[in-house]
Protein backbone atom coordinates (compact mmCIF):
# COMPACT_ATOMS: atom_id res chain seq x y z
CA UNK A 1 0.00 0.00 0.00
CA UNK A 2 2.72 2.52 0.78
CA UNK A 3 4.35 1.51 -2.41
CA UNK A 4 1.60 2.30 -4.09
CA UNK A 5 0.89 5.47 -2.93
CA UNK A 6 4.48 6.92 -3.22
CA UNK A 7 3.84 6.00 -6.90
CA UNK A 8 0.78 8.11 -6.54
CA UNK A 9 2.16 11.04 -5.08
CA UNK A 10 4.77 11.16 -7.67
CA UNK A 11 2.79 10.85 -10.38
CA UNK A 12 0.63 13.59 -9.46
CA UNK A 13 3.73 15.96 -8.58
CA UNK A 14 5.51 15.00 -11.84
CA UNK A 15 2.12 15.83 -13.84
CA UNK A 16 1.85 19.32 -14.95
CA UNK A 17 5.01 20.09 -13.24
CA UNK A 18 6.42 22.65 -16.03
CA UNK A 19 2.79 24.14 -16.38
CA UNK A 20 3.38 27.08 -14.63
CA UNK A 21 6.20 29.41 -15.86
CA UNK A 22 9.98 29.55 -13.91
CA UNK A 23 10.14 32.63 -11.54
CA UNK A 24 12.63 34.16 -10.41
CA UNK A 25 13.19 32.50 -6.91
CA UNK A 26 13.59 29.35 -9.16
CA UNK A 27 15.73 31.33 -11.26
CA UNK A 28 17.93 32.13 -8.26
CA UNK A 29 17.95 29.38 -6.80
CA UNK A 30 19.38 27.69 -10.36
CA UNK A 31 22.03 30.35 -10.85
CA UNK A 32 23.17 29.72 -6.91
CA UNK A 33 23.61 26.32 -7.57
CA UNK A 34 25.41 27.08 -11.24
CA UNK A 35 28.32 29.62 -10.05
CA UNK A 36 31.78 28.59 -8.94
CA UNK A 37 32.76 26.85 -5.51
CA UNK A 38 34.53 29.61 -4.54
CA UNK A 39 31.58 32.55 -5.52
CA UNK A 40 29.09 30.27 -4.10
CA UNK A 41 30.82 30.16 -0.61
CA UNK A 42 31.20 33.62 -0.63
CA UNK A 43 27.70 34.12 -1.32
CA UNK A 44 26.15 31.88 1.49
CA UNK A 45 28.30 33.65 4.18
CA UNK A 46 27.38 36.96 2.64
CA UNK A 47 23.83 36.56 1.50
CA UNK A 48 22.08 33.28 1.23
CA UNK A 49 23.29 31.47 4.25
CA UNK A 50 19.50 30.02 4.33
CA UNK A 51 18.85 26.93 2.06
CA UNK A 52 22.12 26.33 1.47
CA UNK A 53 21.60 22.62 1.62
CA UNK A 54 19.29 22.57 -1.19
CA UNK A 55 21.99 24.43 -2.98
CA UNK A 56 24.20 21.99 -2.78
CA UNK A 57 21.81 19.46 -3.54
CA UNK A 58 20.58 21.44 -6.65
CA UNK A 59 24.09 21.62 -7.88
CA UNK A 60 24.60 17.82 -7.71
CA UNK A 61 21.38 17.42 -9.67
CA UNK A 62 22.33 19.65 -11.83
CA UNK A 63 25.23 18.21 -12.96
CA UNK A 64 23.44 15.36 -14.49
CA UNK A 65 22.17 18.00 -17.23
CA UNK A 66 25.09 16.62 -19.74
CA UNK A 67 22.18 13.54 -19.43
CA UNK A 68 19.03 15.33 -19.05
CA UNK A 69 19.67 18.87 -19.66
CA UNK A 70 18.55 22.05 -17.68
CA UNK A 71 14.74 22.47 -18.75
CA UNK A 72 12.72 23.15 -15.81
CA UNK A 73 10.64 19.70 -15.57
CA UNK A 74 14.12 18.50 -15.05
CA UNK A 75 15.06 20.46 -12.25
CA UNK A 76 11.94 20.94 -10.35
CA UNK A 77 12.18 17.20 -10.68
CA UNK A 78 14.21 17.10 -7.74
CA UNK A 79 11.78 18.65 -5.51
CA UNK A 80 9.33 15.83 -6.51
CA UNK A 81 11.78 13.16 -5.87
CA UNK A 82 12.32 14.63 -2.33
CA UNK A 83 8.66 14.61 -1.69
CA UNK A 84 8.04 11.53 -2.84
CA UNK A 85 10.33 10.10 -0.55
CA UNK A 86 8.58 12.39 2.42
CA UNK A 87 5.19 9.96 1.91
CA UNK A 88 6.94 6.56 3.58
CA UNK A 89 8.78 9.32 6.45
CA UNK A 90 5.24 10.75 7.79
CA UNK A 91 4.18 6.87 7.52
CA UNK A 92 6.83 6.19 10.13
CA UNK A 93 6.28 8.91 12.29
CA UNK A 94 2.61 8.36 12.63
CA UNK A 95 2.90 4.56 13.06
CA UNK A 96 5.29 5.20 15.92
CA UNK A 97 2.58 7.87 16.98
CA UNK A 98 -0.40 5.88 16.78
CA UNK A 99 -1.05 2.74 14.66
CA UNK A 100 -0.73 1.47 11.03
CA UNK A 101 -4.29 2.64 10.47
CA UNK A 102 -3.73 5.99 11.17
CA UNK A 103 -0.03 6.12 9.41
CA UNK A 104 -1.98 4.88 6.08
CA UNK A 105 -4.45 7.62 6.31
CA UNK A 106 -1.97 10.12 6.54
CA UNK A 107 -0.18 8.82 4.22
CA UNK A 108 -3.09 9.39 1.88
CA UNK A 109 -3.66 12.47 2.71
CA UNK A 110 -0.39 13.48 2.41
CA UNK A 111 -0.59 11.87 -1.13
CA UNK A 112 -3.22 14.18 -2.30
CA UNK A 113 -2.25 16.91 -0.38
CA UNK A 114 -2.24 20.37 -2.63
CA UNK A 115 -0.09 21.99 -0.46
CA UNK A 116 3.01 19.57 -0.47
CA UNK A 117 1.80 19.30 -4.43
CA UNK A 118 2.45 23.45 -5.14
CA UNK A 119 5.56 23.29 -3.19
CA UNK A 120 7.29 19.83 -4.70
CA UNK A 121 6.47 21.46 -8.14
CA UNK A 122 9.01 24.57 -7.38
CA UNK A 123 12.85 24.32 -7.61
CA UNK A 124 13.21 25.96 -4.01
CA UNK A 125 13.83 24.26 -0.62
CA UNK A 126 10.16 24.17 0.67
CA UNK A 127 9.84 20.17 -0.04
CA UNK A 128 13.89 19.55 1.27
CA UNK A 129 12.80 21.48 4.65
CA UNK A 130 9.43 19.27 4.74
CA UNK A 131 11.28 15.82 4.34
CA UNK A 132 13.96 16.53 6.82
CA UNK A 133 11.80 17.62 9.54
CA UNK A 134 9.28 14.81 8.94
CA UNK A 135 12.55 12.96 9.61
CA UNK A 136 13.48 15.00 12.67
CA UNK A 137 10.66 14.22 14.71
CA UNK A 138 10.54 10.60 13.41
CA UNK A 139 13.58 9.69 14.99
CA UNK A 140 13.18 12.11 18.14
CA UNK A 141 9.84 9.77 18.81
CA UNK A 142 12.12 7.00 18.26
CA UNK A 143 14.62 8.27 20.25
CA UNK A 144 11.80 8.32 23.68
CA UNK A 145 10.70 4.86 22.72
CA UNK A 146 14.88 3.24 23.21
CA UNK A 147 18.14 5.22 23.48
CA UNK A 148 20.50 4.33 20.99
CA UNK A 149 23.66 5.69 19.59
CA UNK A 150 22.40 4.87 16.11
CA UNK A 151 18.67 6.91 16.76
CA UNK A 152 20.86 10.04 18.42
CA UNK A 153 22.59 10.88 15.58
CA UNK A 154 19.80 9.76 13.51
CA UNK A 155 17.89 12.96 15.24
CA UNK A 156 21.11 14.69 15.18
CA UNK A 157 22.26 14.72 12.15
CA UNK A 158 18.77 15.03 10.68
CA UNK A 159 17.93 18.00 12.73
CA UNK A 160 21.11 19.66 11.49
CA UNK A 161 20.48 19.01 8.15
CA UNK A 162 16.97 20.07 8.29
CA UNK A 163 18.45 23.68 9.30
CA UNK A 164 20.85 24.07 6.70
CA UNK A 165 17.58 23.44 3.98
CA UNK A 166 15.45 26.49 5.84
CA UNK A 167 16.47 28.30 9.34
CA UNK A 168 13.33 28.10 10.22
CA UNK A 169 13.55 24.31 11.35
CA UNK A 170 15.08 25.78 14.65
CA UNK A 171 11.44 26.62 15.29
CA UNK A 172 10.62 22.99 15.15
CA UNK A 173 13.69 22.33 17.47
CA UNK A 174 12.11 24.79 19.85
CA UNK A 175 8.86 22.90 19.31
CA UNK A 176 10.31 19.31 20.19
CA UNK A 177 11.84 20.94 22.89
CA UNK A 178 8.70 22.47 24.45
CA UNK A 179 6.72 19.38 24.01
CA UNK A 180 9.36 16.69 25.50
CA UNK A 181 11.24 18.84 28.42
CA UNK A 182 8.63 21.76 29.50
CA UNK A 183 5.55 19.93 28.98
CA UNK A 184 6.40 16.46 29.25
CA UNK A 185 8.59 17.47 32.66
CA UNK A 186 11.08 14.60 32.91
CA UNK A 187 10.97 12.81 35.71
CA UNK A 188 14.94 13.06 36.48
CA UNK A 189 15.03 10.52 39.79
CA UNK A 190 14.26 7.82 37.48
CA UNK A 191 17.68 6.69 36.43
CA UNK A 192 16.52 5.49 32.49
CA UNK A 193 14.22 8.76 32.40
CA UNK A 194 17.36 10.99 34.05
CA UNK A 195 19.74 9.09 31.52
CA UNK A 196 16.99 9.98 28.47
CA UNK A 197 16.88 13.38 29.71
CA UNK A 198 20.81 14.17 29.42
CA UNK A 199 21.21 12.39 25.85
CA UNK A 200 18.47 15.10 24.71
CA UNK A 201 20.18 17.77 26.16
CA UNK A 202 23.30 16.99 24.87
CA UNK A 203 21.45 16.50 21.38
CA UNK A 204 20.21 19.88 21.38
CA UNK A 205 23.35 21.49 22.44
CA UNK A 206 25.26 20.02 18.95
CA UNK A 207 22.41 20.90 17.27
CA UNK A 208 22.46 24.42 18.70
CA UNK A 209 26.82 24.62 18.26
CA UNK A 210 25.97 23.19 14.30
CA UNK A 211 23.40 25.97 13.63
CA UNK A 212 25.64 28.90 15.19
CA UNK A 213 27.21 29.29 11.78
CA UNK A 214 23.37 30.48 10.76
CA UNK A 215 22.83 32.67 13.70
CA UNK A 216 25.82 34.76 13.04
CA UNK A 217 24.56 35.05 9.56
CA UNK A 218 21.15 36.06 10.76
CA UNK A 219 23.04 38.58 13.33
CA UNK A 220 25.35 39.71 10.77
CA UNK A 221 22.48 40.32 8.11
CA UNK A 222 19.75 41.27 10.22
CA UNK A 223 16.27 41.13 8.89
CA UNK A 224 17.53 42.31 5.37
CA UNK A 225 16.60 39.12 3.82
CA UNK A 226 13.35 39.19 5.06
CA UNK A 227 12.54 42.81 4.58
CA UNK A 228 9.92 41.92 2.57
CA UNK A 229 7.54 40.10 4.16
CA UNK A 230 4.59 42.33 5.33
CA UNK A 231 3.22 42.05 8.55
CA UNK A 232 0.57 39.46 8.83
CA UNK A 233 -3.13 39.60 9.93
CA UNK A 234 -5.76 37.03 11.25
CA UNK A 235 -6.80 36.90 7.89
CA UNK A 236 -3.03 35.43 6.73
CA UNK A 237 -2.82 32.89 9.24
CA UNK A 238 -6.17 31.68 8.13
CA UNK A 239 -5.60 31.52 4.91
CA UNK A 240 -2.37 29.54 5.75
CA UNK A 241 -4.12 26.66 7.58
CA UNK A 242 -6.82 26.52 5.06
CA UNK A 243 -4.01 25.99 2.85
CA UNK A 244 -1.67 24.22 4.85
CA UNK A 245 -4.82 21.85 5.03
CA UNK A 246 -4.83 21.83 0.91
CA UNK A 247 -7.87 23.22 -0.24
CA UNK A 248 -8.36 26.72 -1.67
CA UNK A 249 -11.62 27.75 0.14
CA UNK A 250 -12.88 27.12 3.56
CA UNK A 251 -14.50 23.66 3.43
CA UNK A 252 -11.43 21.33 4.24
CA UNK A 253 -10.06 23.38 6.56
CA UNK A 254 -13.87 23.34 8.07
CA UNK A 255 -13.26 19.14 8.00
CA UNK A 256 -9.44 19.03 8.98
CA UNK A 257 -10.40 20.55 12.20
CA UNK A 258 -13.21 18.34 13.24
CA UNK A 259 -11.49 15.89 12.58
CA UNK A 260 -8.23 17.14 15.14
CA UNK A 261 -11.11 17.86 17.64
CA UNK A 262 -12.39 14.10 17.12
CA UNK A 263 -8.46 12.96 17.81
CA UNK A 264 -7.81 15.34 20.82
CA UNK A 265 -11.99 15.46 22.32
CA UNK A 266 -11.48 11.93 24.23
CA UNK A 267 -8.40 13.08 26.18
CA UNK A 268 -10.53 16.07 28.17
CA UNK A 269 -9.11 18.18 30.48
CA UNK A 270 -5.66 16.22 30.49
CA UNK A 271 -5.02 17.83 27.09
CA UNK A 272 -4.34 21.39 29.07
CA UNK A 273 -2.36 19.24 31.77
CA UNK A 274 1.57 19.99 32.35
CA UNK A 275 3.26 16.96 32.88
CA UNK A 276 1.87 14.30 31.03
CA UNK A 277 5.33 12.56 29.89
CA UNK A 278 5.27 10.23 27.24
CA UNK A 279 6.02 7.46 30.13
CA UNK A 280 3.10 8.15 32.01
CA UNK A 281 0.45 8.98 29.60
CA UNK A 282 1.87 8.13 25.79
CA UNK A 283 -2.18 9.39 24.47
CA UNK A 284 -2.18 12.69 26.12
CA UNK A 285 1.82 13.55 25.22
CA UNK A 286 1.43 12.46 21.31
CA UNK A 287 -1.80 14.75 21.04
CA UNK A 288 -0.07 17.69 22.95
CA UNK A 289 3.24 17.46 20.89
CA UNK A 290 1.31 17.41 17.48
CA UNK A 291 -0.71 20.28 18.59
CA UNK A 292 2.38 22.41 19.58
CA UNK A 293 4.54 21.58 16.05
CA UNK A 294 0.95 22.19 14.74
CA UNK A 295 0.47 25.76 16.77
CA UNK A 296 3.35 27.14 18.26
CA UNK A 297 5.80 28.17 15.46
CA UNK A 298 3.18 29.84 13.88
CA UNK A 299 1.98 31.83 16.92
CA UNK A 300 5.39 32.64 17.66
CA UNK A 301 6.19 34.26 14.61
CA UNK A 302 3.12 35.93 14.48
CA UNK A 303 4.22 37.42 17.65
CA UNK A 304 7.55 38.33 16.15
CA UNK A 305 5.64 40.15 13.65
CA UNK A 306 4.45 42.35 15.65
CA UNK A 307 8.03 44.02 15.96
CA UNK A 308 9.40 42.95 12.49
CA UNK A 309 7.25 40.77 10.13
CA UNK A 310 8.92 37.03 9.96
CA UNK A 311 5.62 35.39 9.15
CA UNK A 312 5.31 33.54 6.09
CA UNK A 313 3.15 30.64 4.80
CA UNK A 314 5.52 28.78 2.80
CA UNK A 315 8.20 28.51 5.86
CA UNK A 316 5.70 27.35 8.25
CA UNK A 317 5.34 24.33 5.81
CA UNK A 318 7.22 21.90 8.10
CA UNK A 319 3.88 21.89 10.16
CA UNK A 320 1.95 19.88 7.53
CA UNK A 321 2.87 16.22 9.27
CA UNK A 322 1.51 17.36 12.39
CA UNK A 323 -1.63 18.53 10.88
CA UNK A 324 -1.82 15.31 8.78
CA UNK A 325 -1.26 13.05 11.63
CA UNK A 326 -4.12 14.81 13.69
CA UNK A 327 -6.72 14.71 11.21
CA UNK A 328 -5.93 10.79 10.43
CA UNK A 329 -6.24 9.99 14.35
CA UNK A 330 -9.60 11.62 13.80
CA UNK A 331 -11.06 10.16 10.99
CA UNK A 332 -9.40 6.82 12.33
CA UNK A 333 -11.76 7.05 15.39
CA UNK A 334 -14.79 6.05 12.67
CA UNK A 335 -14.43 2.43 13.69
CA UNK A 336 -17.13 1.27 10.94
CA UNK A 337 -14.65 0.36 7.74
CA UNK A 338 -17.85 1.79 5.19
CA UNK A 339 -18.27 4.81 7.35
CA UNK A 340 -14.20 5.73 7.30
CA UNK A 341 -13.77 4.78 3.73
CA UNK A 342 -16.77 7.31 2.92
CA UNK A 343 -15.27 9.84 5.15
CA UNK A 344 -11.69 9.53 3.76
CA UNK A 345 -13.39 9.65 -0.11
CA UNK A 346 -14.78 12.54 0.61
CA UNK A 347 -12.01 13.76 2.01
CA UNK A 348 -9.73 12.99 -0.77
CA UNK A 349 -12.02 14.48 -3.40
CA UNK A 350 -11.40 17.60 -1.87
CA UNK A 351 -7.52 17.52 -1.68
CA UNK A 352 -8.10 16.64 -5.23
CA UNK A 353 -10.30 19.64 -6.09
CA UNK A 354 -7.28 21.27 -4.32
CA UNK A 355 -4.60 19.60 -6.50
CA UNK A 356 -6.01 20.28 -9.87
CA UNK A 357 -6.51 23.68 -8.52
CA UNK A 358 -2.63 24.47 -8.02
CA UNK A 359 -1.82 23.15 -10.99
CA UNK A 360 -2.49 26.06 -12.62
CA UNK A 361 -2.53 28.55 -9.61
CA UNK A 362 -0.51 29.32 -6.46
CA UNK A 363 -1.80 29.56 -2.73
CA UNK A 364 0.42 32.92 -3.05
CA UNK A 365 0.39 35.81 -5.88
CA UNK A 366 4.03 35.97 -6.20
CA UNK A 367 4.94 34.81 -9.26
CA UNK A 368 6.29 37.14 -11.42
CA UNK A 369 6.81 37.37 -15.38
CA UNK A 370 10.78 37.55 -15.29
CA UNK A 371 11.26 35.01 -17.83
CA UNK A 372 8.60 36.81 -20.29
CA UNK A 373 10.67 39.94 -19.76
CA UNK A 374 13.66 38.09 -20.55
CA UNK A 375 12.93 36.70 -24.15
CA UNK A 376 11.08 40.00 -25.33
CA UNK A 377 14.41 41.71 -24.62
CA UNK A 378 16.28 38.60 -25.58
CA UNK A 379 13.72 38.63 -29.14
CA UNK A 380 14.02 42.58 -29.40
CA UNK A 381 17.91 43.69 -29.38
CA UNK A 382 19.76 44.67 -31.90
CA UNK A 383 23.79 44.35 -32.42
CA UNK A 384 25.19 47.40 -30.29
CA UNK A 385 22.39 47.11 -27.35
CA UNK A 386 23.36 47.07 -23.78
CA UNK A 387 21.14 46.20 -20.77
CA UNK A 388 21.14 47.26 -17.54
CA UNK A 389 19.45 45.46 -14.43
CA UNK A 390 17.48 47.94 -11.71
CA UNK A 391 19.27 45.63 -8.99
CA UNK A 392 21.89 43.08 -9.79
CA UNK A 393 19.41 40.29 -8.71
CA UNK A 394 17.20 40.70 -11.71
CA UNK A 395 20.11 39.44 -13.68
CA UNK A 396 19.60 36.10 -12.55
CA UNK A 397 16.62 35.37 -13.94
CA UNK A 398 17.66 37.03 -17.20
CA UNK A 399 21.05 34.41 -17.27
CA UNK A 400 18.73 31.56 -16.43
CA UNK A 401 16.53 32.31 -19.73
CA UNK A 402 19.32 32.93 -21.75
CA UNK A 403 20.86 29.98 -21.20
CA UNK A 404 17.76 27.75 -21.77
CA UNK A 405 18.24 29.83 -25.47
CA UNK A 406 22.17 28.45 -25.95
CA UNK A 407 21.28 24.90 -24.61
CA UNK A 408 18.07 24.85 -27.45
CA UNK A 409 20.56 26.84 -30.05
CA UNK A 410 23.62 24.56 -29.19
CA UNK A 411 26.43 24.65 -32.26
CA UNK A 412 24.61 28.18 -33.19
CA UNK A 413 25.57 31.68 -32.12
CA UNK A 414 23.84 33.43 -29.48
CA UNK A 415 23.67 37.33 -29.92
CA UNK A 416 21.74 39.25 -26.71
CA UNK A 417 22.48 42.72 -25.51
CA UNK A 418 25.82 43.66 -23.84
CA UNK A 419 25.76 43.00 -19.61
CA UNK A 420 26.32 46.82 -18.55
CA UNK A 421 25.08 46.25 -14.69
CA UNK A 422 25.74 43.96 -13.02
CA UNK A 423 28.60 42.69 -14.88
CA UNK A 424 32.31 41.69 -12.98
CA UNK A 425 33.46 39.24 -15.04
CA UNK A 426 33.00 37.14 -18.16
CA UNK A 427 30.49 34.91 -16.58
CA UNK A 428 28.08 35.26 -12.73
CA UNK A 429 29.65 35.72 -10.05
CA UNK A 430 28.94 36.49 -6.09
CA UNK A 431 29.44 40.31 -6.82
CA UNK A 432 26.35 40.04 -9.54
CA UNK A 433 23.65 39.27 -6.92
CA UNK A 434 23.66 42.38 -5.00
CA UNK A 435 24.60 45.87 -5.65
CA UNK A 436 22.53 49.06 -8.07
CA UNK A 437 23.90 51.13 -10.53
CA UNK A 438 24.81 54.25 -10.23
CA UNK A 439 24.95 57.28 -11.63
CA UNK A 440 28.11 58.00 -13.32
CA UNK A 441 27.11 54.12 -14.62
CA UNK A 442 24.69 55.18 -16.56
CA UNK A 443 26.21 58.47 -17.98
CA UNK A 444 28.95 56.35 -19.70
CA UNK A 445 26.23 53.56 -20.68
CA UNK A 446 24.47 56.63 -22.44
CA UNK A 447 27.32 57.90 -24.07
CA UNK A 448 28.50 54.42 -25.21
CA UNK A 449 25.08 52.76 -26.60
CA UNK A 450 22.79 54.04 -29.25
CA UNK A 451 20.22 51.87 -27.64
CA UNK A 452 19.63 50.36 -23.87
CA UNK A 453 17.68 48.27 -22.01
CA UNK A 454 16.39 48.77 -18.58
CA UNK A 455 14.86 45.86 -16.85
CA UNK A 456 12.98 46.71 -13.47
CA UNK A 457 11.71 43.82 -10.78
CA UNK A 458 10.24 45.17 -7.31
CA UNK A 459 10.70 48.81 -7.77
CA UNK A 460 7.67 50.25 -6.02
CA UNK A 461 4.51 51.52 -7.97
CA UNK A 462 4.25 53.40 -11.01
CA UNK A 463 2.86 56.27 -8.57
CA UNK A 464 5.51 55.70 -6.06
CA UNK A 465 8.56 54.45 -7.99
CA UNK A 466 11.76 53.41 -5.41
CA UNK A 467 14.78 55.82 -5.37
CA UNK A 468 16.73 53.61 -7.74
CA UNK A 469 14.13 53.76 -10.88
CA UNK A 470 13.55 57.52 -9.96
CA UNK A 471 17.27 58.04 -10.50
CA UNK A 472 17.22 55.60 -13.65
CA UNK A 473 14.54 57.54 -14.93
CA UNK A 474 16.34 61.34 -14.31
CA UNK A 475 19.72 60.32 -15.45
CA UNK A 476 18.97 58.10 -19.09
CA UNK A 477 16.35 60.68 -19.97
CA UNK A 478 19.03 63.12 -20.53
CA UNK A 479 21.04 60.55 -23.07
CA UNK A 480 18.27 59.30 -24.80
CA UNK A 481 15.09 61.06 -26.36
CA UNK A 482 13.01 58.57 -26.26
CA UNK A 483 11.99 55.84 -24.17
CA UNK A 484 9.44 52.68 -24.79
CA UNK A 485 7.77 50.88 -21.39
CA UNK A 486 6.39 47.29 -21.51
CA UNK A 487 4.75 45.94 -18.61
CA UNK A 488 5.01 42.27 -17.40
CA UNK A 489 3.90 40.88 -14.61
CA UNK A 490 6.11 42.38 -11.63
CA UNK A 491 8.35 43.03 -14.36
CA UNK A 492 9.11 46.41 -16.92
CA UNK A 493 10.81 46.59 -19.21
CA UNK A 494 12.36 49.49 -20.86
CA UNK A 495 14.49 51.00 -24.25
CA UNK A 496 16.19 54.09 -24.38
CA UNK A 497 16.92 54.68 -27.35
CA UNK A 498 18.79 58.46 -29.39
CA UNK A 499 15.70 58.09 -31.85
């Protein structure tokens, strides 16, 4: 049965999975992977210290492209693969939770779920991050059930891992934490309980030591990364759990949490209780530890958000096994087999309605038209052009689309418009990813080019433009006479031309 449903979950990730069009995250995150050792170290420790394990990962994929080339089926493929491979991991977890009845009906769900579906179709870390801390809390329940060497760096490792693919997996460390030594309050004159209770402790510290790497970065950097996020509302974290649940309207969220109140209602007021160890009361401690990976990194950063935004849907993905888990402990309390299988059917049909749903829409309204952008200017320049990026990031997605162009073309010569900004070297580099031109830039591009293109990404508003494309816009409209404006999605595009 599991067998056959990891064949179903891939097969519904792999379908449709170049549908949608390559944005730029994907572009970045494909350029990251593609630049030298050396420019690609530099770059972690100076700007993308988060995800770098799905870097890496993308890079070894990627160098199978001399087999399979560099289209994007092929390299969102790995996100799929990774997913896949998630279905047998929440199996484990919630057979060590519950029982094989409720692991297979969360396997299921997780099967059809749209959520895992819009994020195993995108070449980012989202499905990397969900794997690894499916895996984390796998081997952490292991871990409670018999100490071993083998299970400690099982969670160990694991955990480590799972914070090199997104920094937010430290909230999930902070959630194991809270469930096993505040609320589960070890019992330390019990010598197996006291021994337990140190080999944790000394688990979290190397996890802590490994991740201090990150937290300098984060120190270092500051919320820059992040800048963007806007601060959420009720409405957002709704939205997220009816999502995180995989349906793009209220109904299955409406469902999902019946069903957790069906898994939790039996337990009462012991639910609320401090104390209930895994030892002394295994059902109360599984329901309270689901509920807080479910609940308590998202109310945390919400809290955050208050001083500087940090909440985002996507990185609170790692919750979806808890909320998976839950809901199969509830429908798995339907005893009647017809009554359950009608339940879960109806259930299912939903996800579906959800699935066929993302593939051709996102949960989020971030996806921009970068590569669109990039073959009109890539169709519409002329020998002599130059181009110039509004920040040196938008060049990434531009280098991603022209290279699709060479691998198509291969044996034929490419012609595109000269790199003016950001431009260090004869190919990308760390330097290209950050950085905006300036002024006496775009002087000399004036003087030097009959004809240039300006391609904008994130610049504000056309009624309230950022400094950089008001300073664009003063300084080139003094070298050229005229200027032409296409609009893309998130995207302009612009030629100054002498005529």
């Amino acid at each position: 049965m599991i067998l056959l449903l990891v064949v179903a979950a891939a097969a519904i990730r792999f379908l449709h999975l170049a549908s949608k069009p390559f944005w730029f995250d994907e572009c970045f995150s494909v350029e990251v992977a593609r630049i030298r050792w050396s420019d690609l170290l530099h770059l972690l420790w100076w700007r993308e210290a988060n995800m770098s394990l799905y870097y890496v990962l993308l890079r070894a994929w990627l160098s199978l492209k001399q087999h399979y080339g560099q289209s994007p089926f092929f390299i969102r493929s790995l996100s799929v693969v990774i997913a896949a491979a998630t279905l047998p991991a929440i199996y484990w977890l919630a057979r060590q939770l519950y029982d094989r009845r409720v692991a297979l009906i969360a396997a299921a769900l997780f099967t059809f779920n749209a959520y895992s579906v819009r994020y195993a179709q995108e070449a980012r870390s989202y499905a990397l991050f969900l794997f690894l801390a499916t895996l984390s809390s796998g081997f952490l329940i292991s871990l409670l059930g018999t100490t071993t060497r083998r299970k400690w760096l099982g969670y160990v490792i694991v955990s480590i891992l799972a914070v090199y693919a997104h920094f937010y997996a430290l909230l999930l460390v902070a959630a194991q934490w809270l469930a096993v030594k505040w609320l589960g309050n070890l019992r330390k004159s019990e010598d197996q309980t006291a021994a337990r209770s140190v080999q944790l402790r000394q688990a979290w510290i190397v996890i802590g030591l490994a991740a201090l790497p990150l937290l300098v970065f984060v120190a270092k950097t500051g919320a820059g990364p992040i800048r963007w996020i806007p601060r959420p509302g009720a409405r957002d974290v709704l939205e997220f759990y009816e999502h995180l649940a995989g349906g793009n309207n209220w109904i299955l969220l409406i469902i999902c949490a019946v069903a957790c109140f069906a898994a939790v209602m039996p337990l009462g007021k012991q639910l609320f209780a401090r104390g209930q160890s895994w030892e002394t009361n295994w059902e109360t401690w599984r329901a309270q530890f689901l509920l807080i990976w479910l609940i308590f990194p998202v109310l945390l950063t919400v809290l955050l958000s208050f001083a500087r935004p940090v909440f985002l849907g996507r990185y609170m993905i790692f919750c979806l096994p808890a909320l998976l888990i839950l809901v199969a402990a509830g429908l798995a309390r339907l005893r009647n087999a017809w009554l359950l299988m009608a339940a879960l059917s109806g259930v299912l049909l939903l996800c579906l309605q959800g699935v066929l749903f993302v593939y051709s829409h996102d949960f989020d309204s971030e996806r921009d038209a970068s590569g669109a952008a990039a073959d009109f200017i890539l169709d519409h320049s002329k020998a002599g052009d130059a181009v110039i990026f509004h920040i040196a990031a938008t060049r990434v997605a531009y280098e991603f689309f022209s290279s699709l162009r060479s691998e198509e073309n291969a044996g034929t010569v490419q012609f595109g418009p000269e790199i003016i900004f950001p431009h260090h070297g004869d190919r990308l580099d760390y330097r290209d990813f950050t950085g905006k031109p300036t002024e006496d830039l775009l002087r000399a591009a004036g003087d030097s080019h009959p004809r240039l293109w300006v391609m904008l990404m994130n610049n504000g508003s056309a009624e309230k433009p950022d400094a950089t494309t008001v300073m664009l816009t003063r300084v080139l409209s003094k070298s050229f006479a005229s200027v032409n404006r296409w609009e893309f999605a998130k995207v302009e595009v612009r030629l100054y031309s002498r005529q």
